[in-house]
N, C-alpha and C. Protein backbone atom coordinates (compact mmCIF):
# COMPACT_ATOMS: atom_id res chain seq x y z
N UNK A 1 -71.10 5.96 43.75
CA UNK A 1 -69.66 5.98 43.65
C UNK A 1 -69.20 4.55 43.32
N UNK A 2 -68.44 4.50 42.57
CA UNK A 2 -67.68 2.84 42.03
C UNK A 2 -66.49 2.59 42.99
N UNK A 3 -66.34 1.53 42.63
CA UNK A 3 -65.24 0.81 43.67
C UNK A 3 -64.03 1.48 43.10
N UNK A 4 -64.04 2.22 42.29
CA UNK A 4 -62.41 2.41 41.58
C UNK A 4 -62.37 3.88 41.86
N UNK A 5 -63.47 4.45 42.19
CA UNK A 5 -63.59 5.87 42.66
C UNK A 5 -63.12 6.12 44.06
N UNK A 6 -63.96 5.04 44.97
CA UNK A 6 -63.46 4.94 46.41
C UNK A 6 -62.38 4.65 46.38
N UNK A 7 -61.35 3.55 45.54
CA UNK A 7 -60.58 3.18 45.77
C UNK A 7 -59.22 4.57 45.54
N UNK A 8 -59.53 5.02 44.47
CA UNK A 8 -59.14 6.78 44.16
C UNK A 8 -58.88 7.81 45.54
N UNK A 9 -60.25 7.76 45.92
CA UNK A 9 -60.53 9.10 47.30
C UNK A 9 -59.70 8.43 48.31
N UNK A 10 -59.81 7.08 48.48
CA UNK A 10 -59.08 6.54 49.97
C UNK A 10 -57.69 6.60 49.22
N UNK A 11 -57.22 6.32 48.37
CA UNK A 11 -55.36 6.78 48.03
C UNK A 11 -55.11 7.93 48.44
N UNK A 12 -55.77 9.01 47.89
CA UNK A 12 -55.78 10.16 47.75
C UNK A 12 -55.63 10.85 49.42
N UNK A 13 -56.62 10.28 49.82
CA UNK A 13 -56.55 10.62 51.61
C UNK A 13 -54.64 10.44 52.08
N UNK A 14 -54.92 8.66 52.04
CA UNK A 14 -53.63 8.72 52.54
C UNK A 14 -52.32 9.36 52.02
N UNK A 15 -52.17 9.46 51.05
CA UNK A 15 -51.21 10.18 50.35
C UNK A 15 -51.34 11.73 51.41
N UNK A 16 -51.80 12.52 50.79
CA UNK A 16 -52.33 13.11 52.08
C UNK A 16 -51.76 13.21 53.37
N UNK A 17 -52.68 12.38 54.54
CA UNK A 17 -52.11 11.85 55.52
C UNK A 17 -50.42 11.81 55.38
N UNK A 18 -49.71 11.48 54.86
CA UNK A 18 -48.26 10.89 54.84
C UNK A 18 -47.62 11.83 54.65
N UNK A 19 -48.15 12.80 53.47
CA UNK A 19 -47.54 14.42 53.71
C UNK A 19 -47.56 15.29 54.87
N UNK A 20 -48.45 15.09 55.25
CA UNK A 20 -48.52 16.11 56.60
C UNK A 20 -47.81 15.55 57.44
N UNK A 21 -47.68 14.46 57.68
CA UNK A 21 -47.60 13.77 58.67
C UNK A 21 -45.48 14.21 58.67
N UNK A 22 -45.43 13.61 57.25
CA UNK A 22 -43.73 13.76 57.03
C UNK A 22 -43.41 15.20 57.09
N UNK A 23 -44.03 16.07 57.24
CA UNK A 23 -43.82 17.69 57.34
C UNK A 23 -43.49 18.00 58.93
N UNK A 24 -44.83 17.39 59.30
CA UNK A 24 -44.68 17.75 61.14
C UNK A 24 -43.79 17.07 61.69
N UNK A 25 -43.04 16.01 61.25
CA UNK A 25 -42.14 14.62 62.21
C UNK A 25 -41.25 14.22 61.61
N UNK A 26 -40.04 14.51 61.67
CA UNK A 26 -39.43 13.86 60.84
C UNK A 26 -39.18 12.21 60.26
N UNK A 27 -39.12 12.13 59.70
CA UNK A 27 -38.63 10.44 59.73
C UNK A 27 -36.99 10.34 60.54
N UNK A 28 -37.95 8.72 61.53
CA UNK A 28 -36.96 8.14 62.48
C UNK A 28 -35.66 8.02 61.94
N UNK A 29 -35.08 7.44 60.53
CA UNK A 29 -34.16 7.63 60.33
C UNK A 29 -32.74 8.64 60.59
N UNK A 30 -34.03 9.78 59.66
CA UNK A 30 -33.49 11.26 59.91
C UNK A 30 -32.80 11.08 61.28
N UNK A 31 -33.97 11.46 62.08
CA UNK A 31 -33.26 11.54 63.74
C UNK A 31 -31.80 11.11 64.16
N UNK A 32 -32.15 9.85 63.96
CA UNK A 32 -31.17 8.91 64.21
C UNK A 32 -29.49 9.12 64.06
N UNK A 33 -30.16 9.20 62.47
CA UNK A 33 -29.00 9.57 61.80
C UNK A 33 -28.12 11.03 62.59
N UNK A 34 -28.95 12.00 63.01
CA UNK A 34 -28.73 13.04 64.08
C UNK A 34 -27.68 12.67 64.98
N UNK A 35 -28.47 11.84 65.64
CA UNK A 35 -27.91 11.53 67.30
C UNK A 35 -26.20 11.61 67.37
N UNK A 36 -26.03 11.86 68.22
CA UNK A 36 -24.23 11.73 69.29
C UNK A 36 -23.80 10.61 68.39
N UNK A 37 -24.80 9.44 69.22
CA UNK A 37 -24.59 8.05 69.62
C UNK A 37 -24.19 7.43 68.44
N UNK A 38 -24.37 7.93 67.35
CA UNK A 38 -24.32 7.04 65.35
C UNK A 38 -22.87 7.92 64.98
N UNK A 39 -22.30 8.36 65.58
CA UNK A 39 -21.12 9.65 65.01
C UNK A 39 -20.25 8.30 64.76
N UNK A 40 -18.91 8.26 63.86
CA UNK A 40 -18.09 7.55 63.63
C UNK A 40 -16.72 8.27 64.47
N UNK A 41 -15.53 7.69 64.84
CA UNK A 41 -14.49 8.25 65.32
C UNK A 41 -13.89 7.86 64.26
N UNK A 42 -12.30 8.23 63.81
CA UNK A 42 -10.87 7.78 63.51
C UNK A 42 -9.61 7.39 64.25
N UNK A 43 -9.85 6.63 63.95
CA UNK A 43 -8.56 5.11 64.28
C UNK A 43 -7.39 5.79 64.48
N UNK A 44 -6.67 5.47 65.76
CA UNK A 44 -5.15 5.90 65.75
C UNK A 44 -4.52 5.65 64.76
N UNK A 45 -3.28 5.98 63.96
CA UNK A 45 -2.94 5.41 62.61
C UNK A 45 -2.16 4.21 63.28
N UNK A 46 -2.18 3.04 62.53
CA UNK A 46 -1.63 1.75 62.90
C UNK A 46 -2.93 0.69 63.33
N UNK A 47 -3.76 1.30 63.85
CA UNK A 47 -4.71 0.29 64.33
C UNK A 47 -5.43 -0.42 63.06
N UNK A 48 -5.38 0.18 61.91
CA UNK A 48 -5.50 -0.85 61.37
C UNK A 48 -4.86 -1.32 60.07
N UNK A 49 -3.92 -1.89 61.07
CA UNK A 49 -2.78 -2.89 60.07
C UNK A 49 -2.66 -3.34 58.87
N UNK A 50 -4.02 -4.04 58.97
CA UNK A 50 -4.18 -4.69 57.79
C UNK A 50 -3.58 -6.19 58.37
N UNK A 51 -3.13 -6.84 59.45
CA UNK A 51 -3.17 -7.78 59.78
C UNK A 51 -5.05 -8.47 59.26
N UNK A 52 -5.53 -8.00 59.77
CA UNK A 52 -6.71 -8.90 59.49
C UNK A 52 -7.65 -9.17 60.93
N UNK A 53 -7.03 -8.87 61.99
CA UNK A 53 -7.80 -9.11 63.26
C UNK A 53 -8.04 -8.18 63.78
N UNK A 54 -9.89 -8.28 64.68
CA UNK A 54 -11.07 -7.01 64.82
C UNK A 54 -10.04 -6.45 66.01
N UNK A 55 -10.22 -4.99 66.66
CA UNK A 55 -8.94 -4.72 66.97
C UNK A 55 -10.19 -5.18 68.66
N UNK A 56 -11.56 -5.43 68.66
CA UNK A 56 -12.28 -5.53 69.82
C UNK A 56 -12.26 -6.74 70.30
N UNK A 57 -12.38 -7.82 69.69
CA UNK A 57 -12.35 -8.99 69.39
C UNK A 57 -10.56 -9.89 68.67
N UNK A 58 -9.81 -9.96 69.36
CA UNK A 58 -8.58 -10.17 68.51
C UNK A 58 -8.27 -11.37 68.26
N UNK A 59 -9.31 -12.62 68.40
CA UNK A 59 -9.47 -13.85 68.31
C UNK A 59 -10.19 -14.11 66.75
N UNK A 60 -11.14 -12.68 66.43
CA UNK A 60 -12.08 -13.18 65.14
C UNK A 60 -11.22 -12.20 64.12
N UNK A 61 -11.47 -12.76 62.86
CA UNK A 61 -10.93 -12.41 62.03
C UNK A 61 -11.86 -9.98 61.82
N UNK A 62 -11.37 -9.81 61.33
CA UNK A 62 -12.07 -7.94 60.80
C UNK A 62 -12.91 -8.48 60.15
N UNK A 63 -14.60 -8.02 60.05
CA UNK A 63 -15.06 -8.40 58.87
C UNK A 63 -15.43 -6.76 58.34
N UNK A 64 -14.81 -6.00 58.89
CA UNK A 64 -15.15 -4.54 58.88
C UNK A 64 -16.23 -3.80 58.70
N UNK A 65 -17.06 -3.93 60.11
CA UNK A 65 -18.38 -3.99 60.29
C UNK A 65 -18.52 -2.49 60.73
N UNK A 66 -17.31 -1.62 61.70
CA UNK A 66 -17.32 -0.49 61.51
C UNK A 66 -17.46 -0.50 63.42
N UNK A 67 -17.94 -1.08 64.03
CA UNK A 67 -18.31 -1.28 65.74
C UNK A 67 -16.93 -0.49 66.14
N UNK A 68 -15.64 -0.80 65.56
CA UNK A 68 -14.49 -0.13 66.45
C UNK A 68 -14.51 1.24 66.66
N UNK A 69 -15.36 1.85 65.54
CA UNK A 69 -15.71 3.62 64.86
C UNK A 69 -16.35 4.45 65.48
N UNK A 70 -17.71 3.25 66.16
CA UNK A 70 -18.99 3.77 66.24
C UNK A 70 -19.06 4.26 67.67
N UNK A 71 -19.58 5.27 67.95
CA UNK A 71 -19.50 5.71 69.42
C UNK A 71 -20.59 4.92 70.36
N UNK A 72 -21.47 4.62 69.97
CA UNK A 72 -22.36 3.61 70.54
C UNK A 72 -23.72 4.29 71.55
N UNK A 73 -23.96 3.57 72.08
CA UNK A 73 -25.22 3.93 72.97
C UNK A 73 -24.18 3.76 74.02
């Protein structure tokens, strides 16, 4: 067997491997993306002004990172 043959069969494995694997489990993302905890809410109307300041933080400027939305852990 040549090095470019092995190198062939061992791709081939893992490729493989990664299918099954992504069949039985989802990817963590996926999940995640699932959870309660990642859900976004909507803003009372007014909260955001458009003044420019985070409504959590009212000292730093919005950089609208989305934290006011996020339901959190």
């Amino acid at each position: 067997m040549t090095e470019q043959e092995l190198r062939a069969l061992v791709r081939n494995a893992i490729a493989k491997h990664a299918v099954a694997r992504a069949d039985s489990h989802p990817a963590p993302t996926t999940v995640a993306r699932l959870h309660p905890s990642h859900a976004l809410v909507a803003l009372p109307a007014g909260a955001d002004s458009g003044d420019g300041v985070c409504i959590i933080e009212p000292a730093v400027a919005c950089n609208h990172c989305g934290y006011c939305k996020s339901v959190g852990h």
